[in-house]
Protein backbone atom coordinates (compact mmCIF):
# COMPACT_ATOMS: atom_id res chain seq x y z
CA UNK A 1 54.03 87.46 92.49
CA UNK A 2 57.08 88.00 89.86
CA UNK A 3 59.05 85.15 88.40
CA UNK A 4 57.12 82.33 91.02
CA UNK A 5 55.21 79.35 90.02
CA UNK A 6 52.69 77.15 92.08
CA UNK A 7 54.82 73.61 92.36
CA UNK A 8 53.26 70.08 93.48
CA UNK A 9 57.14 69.69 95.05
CA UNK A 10 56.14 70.37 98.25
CA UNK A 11 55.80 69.10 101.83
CA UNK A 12 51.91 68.96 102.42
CA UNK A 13 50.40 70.23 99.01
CA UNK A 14 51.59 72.78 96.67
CA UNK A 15 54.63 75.18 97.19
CA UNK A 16 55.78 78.48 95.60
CA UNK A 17 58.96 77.77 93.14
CA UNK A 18 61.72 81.01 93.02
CA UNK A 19 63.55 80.11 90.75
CA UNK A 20 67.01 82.28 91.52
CA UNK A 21 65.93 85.10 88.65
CA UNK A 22 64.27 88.18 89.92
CA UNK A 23 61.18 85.94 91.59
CA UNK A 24 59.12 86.94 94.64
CA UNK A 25 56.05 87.58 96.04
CA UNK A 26 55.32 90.19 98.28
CA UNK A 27 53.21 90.87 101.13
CA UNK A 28 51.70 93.87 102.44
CA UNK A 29 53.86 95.85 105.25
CA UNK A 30 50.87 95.49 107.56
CA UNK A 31 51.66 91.83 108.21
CA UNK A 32 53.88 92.66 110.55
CA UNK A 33 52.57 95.38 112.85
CA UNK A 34 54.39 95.32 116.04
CA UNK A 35 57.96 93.41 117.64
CA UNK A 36 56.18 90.52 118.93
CA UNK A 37 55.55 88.05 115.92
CA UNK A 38 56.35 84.53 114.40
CA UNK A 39 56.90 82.97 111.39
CA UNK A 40 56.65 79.57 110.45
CA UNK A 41 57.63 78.39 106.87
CA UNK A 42 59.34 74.99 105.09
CA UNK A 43 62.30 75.84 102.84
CA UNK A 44 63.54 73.49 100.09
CA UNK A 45 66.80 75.23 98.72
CA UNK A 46 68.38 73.74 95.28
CA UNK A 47 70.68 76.76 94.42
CA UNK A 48 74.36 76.02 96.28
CA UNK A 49 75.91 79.62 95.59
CA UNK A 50 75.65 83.01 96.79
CA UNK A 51 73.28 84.92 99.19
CA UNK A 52 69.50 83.47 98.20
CA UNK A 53 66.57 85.59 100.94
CA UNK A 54 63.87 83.83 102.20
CA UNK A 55 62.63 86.97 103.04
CA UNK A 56 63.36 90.48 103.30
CA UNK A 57 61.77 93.87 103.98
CA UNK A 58 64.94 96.29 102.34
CA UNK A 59 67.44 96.51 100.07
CA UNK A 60 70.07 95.80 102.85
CA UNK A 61 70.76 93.39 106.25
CA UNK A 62 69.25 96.71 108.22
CA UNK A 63 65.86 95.96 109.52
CA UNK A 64 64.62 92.29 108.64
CA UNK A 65 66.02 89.55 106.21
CA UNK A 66 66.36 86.09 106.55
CA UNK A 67 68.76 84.27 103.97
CA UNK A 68 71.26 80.98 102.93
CA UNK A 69 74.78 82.94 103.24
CA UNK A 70 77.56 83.08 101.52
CA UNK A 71 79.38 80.58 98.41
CA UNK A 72 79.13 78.20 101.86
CA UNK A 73 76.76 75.74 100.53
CA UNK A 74 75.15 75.07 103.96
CA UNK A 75 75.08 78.30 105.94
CA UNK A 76 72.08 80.15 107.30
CA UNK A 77 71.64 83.64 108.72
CA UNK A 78 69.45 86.79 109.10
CA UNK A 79 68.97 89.83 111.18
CA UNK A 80 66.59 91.80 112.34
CA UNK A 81 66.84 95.49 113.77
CA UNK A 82 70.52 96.25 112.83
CA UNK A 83 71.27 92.83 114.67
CA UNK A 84 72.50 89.73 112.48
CA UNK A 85 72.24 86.52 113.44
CA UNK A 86 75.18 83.74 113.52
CA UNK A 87 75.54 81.42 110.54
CA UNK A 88 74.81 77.82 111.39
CA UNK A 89 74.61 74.97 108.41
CA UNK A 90 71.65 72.60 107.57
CA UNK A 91 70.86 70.66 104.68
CA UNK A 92 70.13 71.86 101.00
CA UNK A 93 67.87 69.55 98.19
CA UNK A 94 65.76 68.76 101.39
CA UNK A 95 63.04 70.41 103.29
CA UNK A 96 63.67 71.96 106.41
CA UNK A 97 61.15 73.24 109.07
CA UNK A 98 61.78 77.08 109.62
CA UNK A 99 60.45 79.19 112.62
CA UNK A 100 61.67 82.46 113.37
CA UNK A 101 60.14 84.36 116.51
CA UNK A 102 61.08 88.27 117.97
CA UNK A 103 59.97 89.77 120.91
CA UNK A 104 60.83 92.77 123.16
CA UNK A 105 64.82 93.22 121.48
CA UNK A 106 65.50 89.23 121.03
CA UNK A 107 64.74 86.93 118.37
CA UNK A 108 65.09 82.93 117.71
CA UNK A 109 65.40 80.83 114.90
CA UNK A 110 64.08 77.28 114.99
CA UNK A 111 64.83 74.25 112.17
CA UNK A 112 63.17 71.54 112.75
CA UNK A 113 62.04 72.92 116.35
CA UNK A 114 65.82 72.96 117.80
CA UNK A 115 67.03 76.14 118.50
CA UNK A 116 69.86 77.52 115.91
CA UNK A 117 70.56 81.10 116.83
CA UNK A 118 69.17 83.79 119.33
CA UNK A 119 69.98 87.61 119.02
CA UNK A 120 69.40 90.40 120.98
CA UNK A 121 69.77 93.95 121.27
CA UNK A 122 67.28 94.51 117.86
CA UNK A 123 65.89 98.15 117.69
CA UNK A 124 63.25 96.63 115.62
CA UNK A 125 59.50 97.61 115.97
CA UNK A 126 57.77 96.70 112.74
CA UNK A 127 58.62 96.10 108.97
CA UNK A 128 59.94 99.66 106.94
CA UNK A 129 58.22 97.73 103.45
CA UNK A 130 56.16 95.29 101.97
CA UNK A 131 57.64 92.11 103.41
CA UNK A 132 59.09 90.05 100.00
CA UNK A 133 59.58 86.60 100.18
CA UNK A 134 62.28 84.95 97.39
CA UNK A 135 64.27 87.87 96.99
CA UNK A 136 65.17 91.43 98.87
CA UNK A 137 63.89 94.77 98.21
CA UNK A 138 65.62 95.62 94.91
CA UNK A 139 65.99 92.03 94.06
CA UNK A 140 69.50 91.36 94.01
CA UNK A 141 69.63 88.19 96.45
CA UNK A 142 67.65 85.49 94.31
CA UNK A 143 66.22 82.84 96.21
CA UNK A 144 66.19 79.47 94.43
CA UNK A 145 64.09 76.46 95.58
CA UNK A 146 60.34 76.11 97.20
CA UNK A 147 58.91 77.53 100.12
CA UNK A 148 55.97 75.98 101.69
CA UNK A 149 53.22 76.02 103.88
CA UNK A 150 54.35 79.97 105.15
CA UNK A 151 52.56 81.54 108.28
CA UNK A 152 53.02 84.32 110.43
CA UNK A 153 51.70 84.66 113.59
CA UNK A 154 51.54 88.31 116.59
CA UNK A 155 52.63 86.49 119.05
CA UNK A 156 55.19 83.81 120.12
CA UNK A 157 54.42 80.12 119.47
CA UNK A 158 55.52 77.61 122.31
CA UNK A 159 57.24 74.59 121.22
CA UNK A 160 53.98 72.53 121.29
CA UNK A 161 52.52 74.99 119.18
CA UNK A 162 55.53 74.82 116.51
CA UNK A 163 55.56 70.97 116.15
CA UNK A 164 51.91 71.19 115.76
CA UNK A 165 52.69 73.35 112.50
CA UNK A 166 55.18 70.98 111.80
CA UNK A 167 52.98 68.23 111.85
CA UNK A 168 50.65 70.03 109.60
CA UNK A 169 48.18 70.19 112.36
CA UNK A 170 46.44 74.17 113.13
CA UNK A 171 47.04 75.98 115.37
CA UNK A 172 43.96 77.93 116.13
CA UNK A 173 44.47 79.46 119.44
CA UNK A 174 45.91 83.38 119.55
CA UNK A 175 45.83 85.62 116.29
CA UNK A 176 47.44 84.39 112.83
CA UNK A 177 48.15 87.28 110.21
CA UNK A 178 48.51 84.69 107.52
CA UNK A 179 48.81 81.58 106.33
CA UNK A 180 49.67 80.82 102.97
């Protein structure tokens, strides 16, 4: 963890603050073994310019990064496997409900548990890094805000399964890599 702070601003109990300088924590590339994975995480962005990551395994949009876009205050997008996603807006200075699942060359990103986006075509078959969450690779896209309550799962998570997570219930069934 670099430039991060434990925050009681968050949506079940304490969240990790980026705040939009050089912060992130990172992960070991191991988390993320194979094509077939989700990740479940809440977001609370307060930054409303420029090109803040979530999370990111590179210094580029190449293999896996998920992001706010753009000056457009509102706009989401990622990519994964040389494939990027569609922007679509949602709501800054609030916290929003993130899942984002891949399998077999297609991936889907959830808010809230209603679909935003769906890509396909990805050549991607496991992380090239250690995954960093807050920033990219060689920390150029600052992520300002909280993020909350982050797990990643090997397989896919039915919709039952994500509004469980939503509802800060467990989901215990399958394997979980993490959950932080």
């Amino acid at each position: 963890m670099s430039g991060t702070a434990w925050n009681t601003t968050a949506v079940y109990s304490n969240s990790v603050y980026f705040n939009g300088n050089n912060a992130y924590v990172s992960i070991p590339i191991n988390v993320i073994l194979t094509d077939t994975f989700t990740i479940a995480f809440w977001e609370y962005s307060t930054g409303d310019t420029d090109t803040g990551y979530f999370m990111s395994d590179s210094s580029d949009v190449g293999n896996f990064f998920l992001r706010r876009q753009d000056l457009t205050p509102n706009n989401y997008a990622g990519g994964i496997g040389d494939v990027l996603t569609a922007a679509f807006t949602i709501t800054r200075n609030t916290w929003n409900f993130n899942v984002y699942d891949h399998t077999d060359g297609t991936g889907h990103w959830y808010v809230g548990n209603v679909l935003k986006d769906t890509i396909t075509g990805s050549n991607f078959v496991g992380l090239n890094n250690f995954l960093y969450l807050g920033n990219r690779l060689d920390l150029l896209r600052d992520f300002l805000g909280n993020i909350d309550e982050l797990r990643i799962y090997n397989r896919i998570l039915t919709s039952d399964e994500r509004d469980l997570i939503r509802n800060n219930t467990m989901v215990t069934t399958g394997n979980r890599y993490r959950d932080w």
